[in-house]
C-alpha atoms as a PDB file:
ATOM      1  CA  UNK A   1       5.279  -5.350  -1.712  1.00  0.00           C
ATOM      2  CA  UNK A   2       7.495  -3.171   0.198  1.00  0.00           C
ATOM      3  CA  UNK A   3       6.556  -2.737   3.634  1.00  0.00           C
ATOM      4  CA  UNK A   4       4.829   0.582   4.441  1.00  0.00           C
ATOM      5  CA  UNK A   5       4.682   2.856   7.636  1.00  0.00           C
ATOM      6  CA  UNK A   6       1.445   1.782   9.171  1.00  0.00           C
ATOM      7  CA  UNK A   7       1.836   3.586  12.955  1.00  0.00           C
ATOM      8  CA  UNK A   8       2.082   7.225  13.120  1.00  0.00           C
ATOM      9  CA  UNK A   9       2.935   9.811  10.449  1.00  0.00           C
ATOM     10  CA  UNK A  10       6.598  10.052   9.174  1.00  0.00           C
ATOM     11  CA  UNK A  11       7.097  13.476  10.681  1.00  0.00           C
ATOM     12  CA  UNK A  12       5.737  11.851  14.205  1.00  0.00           C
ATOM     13  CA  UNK A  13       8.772   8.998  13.311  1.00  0.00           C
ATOM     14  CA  UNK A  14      11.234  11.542  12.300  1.00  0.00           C
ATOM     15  CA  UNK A  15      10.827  13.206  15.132  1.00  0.00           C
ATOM     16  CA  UNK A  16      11.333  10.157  17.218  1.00  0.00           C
ATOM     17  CA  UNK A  17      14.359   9.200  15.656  1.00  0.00           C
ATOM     18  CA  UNK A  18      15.698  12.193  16.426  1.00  0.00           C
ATOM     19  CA  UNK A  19      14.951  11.926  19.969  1.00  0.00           C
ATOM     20  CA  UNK A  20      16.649   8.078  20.800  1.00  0.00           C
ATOM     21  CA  UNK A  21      19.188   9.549  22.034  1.00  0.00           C
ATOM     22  CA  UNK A  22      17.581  12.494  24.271  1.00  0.00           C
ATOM     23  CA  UNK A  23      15.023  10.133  25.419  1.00  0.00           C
ATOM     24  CA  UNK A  24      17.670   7.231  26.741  1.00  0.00           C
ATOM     25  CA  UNK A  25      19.644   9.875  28.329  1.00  0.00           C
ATOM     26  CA  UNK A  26      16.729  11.294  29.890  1.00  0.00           C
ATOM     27  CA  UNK A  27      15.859   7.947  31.312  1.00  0.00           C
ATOM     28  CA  UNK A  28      19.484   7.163  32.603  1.00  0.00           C
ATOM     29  CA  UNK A  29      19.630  10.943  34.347  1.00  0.00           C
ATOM     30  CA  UNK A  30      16.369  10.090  36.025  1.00  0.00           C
ATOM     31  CA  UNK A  31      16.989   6.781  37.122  1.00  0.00           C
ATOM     32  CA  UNK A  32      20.113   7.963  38.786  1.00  0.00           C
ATOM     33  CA  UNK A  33      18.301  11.157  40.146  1.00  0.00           C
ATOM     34  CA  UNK A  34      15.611   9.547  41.962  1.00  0.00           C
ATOM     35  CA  UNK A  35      18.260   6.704  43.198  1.00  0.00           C
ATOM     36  CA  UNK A  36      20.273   9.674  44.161  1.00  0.00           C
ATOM     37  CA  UNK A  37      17.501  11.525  45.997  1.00  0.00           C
ATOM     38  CA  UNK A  38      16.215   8.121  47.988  1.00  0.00           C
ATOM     39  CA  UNK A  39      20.024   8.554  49.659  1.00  0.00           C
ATOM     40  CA  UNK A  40      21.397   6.053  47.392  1.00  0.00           C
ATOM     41  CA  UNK A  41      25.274   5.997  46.616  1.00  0.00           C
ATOM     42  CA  UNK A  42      26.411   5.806  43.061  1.00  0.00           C
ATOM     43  CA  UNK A  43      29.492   4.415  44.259  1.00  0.00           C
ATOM     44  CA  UNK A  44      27.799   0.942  44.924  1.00  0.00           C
ATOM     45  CA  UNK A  45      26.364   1.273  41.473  1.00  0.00           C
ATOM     46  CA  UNK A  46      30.138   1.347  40.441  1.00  0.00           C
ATOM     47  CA  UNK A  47      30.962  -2.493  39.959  1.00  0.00           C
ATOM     48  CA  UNK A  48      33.395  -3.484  37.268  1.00  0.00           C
ATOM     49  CA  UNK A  49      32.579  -7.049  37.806  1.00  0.00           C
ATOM     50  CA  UNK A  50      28.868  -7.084  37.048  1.00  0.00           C
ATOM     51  CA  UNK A  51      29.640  -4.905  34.115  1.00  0.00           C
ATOM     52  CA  UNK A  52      31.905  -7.588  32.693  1.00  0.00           C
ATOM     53  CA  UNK A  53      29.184  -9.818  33.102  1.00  0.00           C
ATOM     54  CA  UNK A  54      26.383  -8.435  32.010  1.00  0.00           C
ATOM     55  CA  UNK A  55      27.868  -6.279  28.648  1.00  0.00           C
ATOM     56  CA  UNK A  56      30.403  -9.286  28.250  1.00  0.00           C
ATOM     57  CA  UNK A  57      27.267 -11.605  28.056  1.00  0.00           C
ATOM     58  CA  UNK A  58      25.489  -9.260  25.638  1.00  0.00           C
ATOM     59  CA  UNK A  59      28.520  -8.710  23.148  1.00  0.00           C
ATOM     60  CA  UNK A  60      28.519 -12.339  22.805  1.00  0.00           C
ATOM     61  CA  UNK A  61      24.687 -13.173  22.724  1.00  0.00           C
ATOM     62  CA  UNK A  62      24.974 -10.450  19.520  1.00  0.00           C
ATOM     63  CA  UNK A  63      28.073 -12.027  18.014  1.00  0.00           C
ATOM     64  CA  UNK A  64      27.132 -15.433  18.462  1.00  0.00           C
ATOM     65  CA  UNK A  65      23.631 -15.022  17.081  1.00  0.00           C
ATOM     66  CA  UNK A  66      24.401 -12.593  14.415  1.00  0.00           C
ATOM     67  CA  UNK A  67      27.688 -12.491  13.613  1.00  0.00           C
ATOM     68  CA  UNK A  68      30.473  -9.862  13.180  1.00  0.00           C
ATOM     69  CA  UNK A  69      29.001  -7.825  10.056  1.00  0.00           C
ATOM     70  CA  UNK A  70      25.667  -7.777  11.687  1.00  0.00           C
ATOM     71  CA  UNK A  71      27.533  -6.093  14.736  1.00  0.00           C
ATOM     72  CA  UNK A  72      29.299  -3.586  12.507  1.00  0.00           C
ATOM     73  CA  UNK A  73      25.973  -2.617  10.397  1.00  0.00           C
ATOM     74  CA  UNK A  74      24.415  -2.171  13.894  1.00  0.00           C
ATOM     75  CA  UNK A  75      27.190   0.121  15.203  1.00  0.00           C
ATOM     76  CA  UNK A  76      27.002   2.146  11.806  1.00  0.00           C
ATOM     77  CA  UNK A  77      22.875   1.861  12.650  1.00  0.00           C
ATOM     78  CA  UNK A  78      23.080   3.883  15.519  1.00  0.00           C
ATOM     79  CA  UNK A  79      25.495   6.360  14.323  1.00  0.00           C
ATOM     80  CA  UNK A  80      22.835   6.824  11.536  1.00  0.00           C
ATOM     81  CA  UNK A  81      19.994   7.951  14.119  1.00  0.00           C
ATOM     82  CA  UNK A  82      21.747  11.164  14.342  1.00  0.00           C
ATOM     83  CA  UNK A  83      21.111  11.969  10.721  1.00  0.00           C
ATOM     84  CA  UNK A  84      17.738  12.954  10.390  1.00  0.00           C
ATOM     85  CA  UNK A  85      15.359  11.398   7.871  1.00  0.00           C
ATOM     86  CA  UNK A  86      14.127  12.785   5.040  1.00  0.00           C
ATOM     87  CA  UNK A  87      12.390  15.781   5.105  1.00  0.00           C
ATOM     88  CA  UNK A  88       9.706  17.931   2.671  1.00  0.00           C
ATOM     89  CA  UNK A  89      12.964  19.917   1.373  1.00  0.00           C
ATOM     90  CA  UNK A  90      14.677  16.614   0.582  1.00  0.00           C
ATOM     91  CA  UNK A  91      11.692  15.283  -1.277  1.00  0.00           C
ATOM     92  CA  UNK A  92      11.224  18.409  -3.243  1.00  0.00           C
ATOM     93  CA  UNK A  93      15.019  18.665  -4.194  1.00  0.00           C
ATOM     94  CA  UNK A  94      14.288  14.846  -4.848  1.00  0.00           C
ATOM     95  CA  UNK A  95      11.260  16.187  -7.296  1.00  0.00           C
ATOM     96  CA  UNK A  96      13.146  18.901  -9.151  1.00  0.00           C
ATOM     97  CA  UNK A  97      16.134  16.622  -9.629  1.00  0.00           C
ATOM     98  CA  UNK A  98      14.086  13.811 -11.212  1.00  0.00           C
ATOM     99  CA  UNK A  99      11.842  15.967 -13.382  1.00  0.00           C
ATOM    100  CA  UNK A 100      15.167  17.781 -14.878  1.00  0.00           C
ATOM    101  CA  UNK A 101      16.659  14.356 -16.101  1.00  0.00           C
ATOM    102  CA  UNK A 102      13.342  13.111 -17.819  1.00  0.00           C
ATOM    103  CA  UNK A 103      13.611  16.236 -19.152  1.00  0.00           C
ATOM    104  CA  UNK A 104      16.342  15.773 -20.519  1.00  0.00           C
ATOM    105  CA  UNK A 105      15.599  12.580 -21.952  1.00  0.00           C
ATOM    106  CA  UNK A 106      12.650  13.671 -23.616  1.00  0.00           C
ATOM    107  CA  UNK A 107      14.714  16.620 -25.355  1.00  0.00           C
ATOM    108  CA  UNK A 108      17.443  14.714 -25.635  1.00  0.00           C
ATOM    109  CA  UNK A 109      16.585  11.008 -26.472  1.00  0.00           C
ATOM    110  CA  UNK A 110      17.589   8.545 -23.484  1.00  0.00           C
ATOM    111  CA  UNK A 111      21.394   8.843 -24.461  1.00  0.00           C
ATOM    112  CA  UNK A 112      21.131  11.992 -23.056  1.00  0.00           C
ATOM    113  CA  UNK A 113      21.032  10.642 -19.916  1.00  0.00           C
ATOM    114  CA  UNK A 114      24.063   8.511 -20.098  1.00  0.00           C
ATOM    115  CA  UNK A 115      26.262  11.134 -19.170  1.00  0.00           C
ATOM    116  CA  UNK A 116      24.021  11.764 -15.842  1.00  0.00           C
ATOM    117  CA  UNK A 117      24.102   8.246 -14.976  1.00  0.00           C
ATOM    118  CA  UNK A 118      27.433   7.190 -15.190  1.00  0.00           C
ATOM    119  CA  UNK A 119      29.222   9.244 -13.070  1.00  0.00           C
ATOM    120  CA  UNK A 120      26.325  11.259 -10.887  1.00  0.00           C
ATOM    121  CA  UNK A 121      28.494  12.802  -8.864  1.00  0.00           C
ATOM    122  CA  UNK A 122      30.055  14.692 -11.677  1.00  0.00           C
ATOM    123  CA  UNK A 123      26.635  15.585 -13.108  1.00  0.00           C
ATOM    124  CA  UNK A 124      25.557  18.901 -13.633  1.00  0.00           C
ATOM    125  CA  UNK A 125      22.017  18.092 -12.645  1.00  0.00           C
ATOM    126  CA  UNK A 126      22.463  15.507  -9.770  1.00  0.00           C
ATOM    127  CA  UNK A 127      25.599  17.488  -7.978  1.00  0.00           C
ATOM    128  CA  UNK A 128      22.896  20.424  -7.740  1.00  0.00           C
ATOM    129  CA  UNK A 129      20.947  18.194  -5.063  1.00  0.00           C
ATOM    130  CA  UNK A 130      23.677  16.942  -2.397  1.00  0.00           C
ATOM    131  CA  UNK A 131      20.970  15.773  -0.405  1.00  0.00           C
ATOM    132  CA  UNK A 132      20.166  12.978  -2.728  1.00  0.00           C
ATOM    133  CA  UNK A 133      24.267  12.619  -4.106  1.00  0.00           C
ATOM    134  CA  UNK A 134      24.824  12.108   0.233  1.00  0.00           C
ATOM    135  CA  UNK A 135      22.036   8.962  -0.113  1.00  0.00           C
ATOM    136  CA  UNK A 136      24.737   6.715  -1.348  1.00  0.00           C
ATOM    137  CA  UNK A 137      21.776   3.689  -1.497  1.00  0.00           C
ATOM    138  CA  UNK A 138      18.940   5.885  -3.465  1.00  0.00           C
ATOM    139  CA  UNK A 139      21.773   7.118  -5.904  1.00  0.00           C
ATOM    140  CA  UNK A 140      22.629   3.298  -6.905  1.00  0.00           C
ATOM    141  CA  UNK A 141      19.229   2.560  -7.314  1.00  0.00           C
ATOM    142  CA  UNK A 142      18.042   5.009  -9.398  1.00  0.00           C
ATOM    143  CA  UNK A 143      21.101   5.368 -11.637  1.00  0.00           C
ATOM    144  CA  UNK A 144      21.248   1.425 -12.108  1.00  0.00           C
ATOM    145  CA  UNK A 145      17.666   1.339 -13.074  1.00  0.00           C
ATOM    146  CA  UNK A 146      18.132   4.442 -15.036  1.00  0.00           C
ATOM    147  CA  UNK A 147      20.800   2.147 -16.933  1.00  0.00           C
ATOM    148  CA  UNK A 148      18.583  -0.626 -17.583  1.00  0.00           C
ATOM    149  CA  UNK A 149      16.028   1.046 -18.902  1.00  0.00           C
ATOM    150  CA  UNK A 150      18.306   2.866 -21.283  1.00  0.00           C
ATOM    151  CA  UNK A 151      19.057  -0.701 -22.774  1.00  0.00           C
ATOM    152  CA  UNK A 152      15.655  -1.001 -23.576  1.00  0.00           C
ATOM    153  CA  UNK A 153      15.384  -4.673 -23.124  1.00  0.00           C
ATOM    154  CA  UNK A 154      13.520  -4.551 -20.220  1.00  0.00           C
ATOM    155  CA  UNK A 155       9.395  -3.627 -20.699  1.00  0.00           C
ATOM    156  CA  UNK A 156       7.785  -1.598 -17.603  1.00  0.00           C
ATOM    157  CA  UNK A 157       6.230  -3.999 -15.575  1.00  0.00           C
ATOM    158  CA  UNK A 158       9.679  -6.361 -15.416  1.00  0.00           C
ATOM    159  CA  UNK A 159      11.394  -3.241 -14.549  1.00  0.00           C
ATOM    160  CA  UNK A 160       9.019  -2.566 -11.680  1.00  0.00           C
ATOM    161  CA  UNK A 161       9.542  -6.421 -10.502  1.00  0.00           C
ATOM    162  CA  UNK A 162      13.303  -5.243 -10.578  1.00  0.00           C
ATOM    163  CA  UNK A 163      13.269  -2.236  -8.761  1.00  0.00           C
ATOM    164  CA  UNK A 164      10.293  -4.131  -5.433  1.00  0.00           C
ATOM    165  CA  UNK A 165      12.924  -6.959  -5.368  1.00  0.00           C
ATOM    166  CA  UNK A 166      16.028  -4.489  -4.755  1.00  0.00           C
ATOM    167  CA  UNK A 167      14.213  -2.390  -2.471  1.00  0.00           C
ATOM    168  CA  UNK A 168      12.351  -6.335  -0.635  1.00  0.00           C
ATOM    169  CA  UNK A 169      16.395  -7.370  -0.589  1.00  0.00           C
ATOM    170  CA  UNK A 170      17.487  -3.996   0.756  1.00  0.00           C
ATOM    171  CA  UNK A 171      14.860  -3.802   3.012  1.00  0.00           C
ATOM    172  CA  UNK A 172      15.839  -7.777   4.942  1.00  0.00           C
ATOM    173  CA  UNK A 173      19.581  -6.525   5.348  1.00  0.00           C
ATOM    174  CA  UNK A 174      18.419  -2.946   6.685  1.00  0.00           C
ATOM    175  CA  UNK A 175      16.087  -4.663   9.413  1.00  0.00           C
ATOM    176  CA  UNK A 176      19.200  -7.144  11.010  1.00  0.00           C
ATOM    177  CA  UNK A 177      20.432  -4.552  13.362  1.00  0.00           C
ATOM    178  CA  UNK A 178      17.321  -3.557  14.980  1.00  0.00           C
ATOM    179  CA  UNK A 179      16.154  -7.152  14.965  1.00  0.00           C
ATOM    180  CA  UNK A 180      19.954  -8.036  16.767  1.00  0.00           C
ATOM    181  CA  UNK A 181      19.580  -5.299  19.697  1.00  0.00           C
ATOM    182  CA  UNK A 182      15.854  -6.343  20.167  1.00  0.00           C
ATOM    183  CA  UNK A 183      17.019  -9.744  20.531  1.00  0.00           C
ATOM    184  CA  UNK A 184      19.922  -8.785  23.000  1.00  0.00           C
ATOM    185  CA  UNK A 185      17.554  -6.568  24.954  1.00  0.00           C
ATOM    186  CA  UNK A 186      15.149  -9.415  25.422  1.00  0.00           C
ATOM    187  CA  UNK A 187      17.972 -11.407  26.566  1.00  0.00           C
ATOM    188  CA  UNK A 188      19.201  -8.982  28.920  1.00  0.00           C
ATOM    189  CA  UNK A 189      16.727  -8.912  32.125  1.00  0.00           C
ATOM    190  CA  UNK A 190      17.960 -12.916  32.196  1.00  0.00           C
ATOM    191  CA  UNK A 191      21.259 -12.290  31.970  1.00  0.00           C
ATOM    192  CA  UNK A 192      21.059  -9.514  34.673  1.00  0.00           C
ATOM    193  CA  UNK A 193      19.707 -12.552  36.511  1.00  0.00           C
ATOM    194  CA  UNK A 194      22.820 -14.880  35.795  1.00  0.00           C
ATOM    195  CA  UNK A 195      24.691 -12.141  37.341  1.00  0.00           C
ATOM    196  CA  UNK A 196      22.561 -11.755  40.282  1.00  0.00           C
ATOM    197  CA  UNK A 197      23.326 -15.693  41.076  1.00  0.00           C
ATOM    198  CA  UNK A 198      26.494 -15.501  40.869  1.00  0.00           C
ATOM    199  CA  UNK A 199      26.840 -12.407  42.841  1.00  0.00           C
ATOM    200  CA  UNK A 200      25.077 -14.831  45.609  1.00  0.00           C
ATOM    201  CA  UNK A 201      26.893 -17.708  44.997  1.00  0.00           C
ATOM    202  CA  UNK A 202      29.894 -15.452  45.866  1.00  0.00           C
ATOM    203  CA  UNK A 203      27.937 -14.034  48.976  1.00  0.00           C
ATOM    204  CA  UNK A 204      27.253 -17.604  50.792  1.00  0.00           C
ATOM    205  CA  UNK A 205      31.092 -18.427  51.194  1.00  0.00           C
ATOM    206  CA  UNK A 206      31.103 -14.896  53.199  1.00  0.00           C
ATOM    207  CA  UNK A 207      28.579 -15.951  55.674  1.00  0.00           C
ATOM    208  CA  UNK A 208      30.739 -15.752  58.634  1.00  0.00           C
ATOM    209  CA  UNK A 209      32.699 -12.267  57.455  1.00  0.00           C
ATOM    210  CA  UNK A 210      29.817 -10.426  59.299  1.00  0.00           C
ATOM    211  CA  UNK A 211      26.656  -8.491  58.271  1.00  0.00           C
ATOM    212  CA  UNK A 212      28.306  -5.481  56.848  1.00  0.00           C
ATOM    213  CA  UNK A 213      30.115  -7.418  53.922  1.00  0.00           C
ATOM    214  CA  UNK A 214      27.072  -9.589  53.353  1.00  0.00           C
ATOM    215  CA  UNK A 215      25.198  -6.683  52.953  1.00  0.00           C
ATOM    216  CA  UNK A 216      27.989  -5.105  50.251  1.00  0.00           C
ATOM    217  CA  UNK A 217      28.097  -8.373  48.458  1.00  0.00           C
ATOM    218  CA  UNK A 218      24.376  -8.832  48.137  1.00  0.00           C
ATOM    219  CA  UNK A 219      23.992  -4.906  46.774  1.00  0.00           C
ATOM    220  CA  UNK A 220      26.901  -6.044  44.258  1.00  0.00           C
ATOM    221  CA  UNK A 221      24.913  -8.838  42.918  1.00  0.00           C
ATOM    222  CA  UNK A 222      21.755  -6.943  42.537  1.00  0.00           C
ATOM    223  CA  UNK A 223      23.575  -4.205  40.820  1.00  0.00           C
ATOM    224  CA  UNK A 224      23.588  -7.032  37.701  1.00  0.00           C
ATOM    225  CA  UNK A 225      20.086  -7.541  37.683  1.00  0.00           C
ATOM    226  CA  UNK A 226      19.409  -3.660  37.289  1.00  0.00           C
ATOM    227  CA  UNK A 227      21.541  -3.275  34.561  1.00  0.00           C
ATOM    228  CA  UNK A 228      20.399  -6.283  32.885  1.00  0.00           C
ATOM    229  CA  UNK A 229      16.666  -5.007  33.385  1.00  0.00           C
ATOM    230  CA  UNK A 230      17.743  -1.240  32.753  1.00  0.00           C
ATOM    231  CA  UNK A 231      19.975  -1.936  29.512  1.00  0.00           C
ATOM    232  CA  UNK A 232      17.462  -4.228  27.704  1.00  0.00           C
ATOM    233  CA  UNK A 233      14.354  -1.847  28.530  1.00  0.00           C
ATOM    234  CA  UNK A 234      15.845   1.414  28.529  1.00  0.00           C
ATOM    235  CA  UNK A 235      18.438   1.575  25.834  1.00  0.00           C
ATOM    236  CA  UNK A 236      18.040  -1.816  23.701  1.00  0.00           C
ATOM    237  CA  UNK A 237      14.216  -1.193  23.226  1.00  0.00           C
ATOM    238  CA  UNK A 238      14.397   2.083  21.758  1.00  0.00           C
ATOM    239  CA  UNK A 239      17.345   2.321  19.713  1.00  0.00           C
ATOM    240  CA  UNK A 240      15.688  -0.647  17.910  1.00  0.00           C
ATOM    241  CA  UNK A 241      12.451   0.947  17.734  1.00  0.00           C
ATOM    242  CA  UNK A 242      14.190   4.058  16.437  1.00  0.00           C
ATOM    243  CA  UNK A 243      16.398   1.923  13.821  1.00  0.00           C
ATOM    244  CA  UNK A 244      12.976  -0.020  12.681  1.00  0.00           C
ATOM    245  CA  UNK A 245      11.432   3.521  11.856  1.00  0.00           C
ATOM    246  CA  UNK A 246      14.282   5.269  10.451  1.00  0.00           C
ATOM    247  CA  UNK A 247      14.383   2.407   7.667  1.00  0.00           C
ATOM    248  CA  UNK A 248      10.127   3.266   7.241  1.00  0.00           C
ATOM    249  CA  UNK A 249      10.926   6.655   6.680  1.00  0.00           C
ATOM    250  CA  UNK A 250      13.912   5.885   4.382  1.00  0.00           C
ATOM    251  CA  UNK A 251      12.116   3.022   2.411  1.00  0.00           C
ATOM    252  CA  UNK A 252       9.377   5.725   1.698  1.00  0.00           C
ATOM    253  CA  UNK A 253      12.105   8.180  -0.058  1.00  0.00           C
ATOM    254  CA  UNK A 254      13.003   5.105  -2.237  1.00  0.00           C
ATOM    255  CA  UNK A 255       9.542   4.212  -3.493  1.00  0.00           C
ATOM    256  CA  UNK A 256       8.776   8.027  -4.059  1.00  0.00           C
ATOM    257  CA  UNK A 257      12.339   7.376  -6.697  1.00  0.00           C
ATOM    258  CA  UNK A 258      10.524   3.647  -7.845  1.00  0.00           C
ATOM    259  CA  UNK A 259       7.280   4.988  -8.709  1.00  0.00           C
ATOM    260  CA  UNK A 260       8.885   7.817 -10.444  1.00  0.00           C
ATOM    261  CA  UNK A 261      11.347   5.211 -12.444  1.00  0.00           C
ATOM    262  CA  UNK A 262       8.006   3.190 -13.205  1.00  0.00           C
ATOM    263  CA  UNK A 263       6.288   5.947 -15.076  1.00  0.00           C
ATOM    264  CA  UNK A 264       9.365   7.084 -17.093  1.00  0.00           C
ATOM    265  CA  UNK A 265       9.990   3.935 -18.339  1.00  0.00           C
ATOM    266  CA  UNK A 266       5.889   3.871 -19.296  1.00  0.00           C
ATOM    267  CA  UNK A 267       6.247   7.080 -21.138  1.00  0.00           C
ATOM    268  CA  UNK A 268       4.773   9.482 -19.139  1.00  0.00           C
ATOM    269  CA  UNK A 269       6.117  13.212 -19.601  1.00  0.00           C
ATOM    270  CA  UNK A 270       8.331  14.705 -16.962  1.00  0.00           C
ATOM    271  CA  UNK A 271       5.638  16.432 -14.909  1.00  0.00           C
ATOM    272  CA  UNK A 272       3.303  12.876 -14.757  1.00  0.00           C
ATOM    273  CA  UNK A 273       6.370  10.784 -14.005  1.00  0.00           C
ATOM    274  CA  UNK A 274       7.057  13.247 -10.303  1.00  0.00           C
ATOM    275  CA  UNK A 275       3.358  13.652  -9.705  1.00  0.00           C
ATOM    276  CA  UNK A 276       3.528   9.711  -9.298  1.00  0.00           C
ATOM    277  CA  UNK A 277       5.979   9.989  -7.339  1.00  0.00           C
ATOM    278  CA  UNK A 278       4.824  13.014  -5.313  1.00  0.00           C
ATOM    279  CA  UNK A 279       1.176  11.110  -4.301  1.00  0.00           C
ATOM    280  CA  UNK A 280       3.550   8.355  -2.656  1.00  0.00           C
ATOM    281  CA  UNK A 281       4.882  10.756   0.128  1.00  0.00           C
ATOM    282  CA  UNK A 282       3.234  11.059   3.720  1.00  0.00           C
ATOM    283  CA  UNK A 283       1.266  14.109   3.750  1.00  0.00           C
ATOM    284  CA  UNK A 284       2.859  15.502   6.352  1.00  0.00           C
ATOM    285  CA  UNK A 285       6.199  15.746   4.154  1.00  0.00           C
ATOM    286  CA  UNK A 286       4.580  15.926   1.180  1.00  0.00           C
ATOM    287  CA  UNK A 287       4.745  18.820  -0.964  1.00  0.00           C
ATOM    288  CA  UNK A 288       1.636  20.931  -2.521  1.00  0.00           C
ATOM    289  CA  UNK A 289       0.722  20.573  -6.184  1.00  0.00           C
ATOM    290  CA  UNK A 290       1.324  24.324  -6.803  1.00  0.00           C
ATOM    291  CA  UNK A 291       4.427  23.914  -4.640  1.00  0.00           C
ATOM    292  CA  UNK A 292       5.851  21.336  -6.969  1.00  0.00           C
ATOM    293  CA  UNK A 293       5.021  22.904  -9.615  1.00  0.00           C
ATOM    294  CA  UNK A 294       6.662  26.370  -9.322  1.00  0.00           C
ATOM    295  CA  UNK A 295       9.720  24.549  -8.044  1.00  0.00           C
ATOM    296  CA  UNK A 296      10.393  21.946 -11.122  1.00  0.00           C
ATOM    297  CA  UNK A 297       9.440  25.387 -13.122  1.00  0.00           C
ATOM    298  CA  UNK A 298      12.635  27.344 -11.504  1.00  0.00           C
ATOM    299  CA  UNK A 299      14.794  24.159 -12.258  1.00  0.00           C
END
């Protein structure tokens, strides 16, 4: 079965995701605040060398362990947590949009539909919902279901087989970025410590240059070992976390579209096929009975 949000309500995890960001800058600007206010200089935090090191390291822990497309999925990854998740008005446009096709193929017949499927984004129904036509994944997945079912060869329950083993694949290839950053952010506080070494290694051939450059070189090396610490807890950690629960939310928008396929290709009529669906949705984002109704009523 496909994994379901188990921790907090969706709106609690959309929220969050929106937030990565805010929250690892707020935790950078304090960091340096209170270092700041404790008469700290954030000139010695300034030391190209340790940042080699330690993001050097890092790009090559990720690379070696996971490869360059992993890399570029988690770049894109991040850029995604500034798109928020679905919300209610996403699921209702989702709703309406669904319930006018099976409409249409129960006035029409299922070729009716053909038109829709093959090119959605020159559909009259689907361009009307440009929240769904942006979700380049669910838009696959429904059409190409929608296509298989108008073959006919396939019987309900092989169809719903289908559509868990997409979403289970989907789903494995989805998770690799956030389970690449957790793994570099683990790794980090230990590289921070390589760092730190080597920062002393470099300090005991200055032994005799006086207590003043001992001092700098010894404040160099443990600037490694805070940003080893500080990346892996502070901005690894939660842009995983906020990765793992922007694919929750997401994967929740798709079964809301599978459970909806599954009852179409059972029979139901229009307004059973989105009530299935509509029962799947977090109740925090999930639209009224009433509420659904009026709106599939105006489309």
């Amino acid at each position: 079965m496909i994994p379901r949000i188990v921790a907090g309500s969706c709106v609690e995890l959309g929220q969050s995701i929106m937030f990565a960001f805010v929250g690892i800058i707020v935790g950078i600007v304090c960091t340096l605040l209170g270092y700041v206010l404790h008469h700290g200089k954030i000139a010695v935090l300034i030391q190209p060398t340790e940042f080699i090191i330690i993001f050097g390291a890092a790009l090559g822990i990720f690379i070696g362990s996971f490869g360059m497309k992993t890399f570029t999925a988690t770049i894109k990854a991040v850029i995604g947590l500034l798109k928020a998740p679905p919300t209610k008005e996403h699921y209702v446009e989702l709703l309406k949009m669904m319930y006018e096709l099976f409409n249409v193929a129960r006035k029409e017949g299922l070729l009716g539909l053909e038109q829709h499927v093959e090119k959605p984004d020159e559909s009259a129904i689907i361009s009307k919902y440009p929240s769904f036509l942006g979700n380049h994944h669910a838009v696959h997945f429904m059409c190409d279901t929608l296509k298989v079912i108008l073959t006919g060869a396939v019987g309900p329950h092989d169809l719903s087989e289908m559509m868990e083993m997409d979403l289970e694949i989907s789903h494995e290839e989805e998770h690799r970025p956030a389970e690449a950053l957790q793994t570099v952010g683990d790794a980090m506080p230990a590289v921070g410590i390589v760092a730190a070494v080597l920062g002393v290694i470099i300090t005991m051939g200055k032994i005799n240059e006086g207590p003043e450059k001992i001092g700098a070189s010894v404040a160099a090396a443990l600037v490694g070992t805070f940003l080893g610490i500080f990346v892996g807890y502070v901005v690894c950690a939660p842009l995983s976390k906020s990765i793992l629960n922007k694919i929750g939310a997401e994967g929740m928008y798709m079964n809301c579209i599978r459970h909806a396929l599954f009852s179409f290709a059972r029979g139901e009529s229009p307004i059973t096929c989105v009530e299935f669906a509509r029962r799947q949705i977090e109740p925090g984002l999930r639209p009224g009975f009433v509420e659904l109704e009026e709106a599939v009523k105006a489309a």
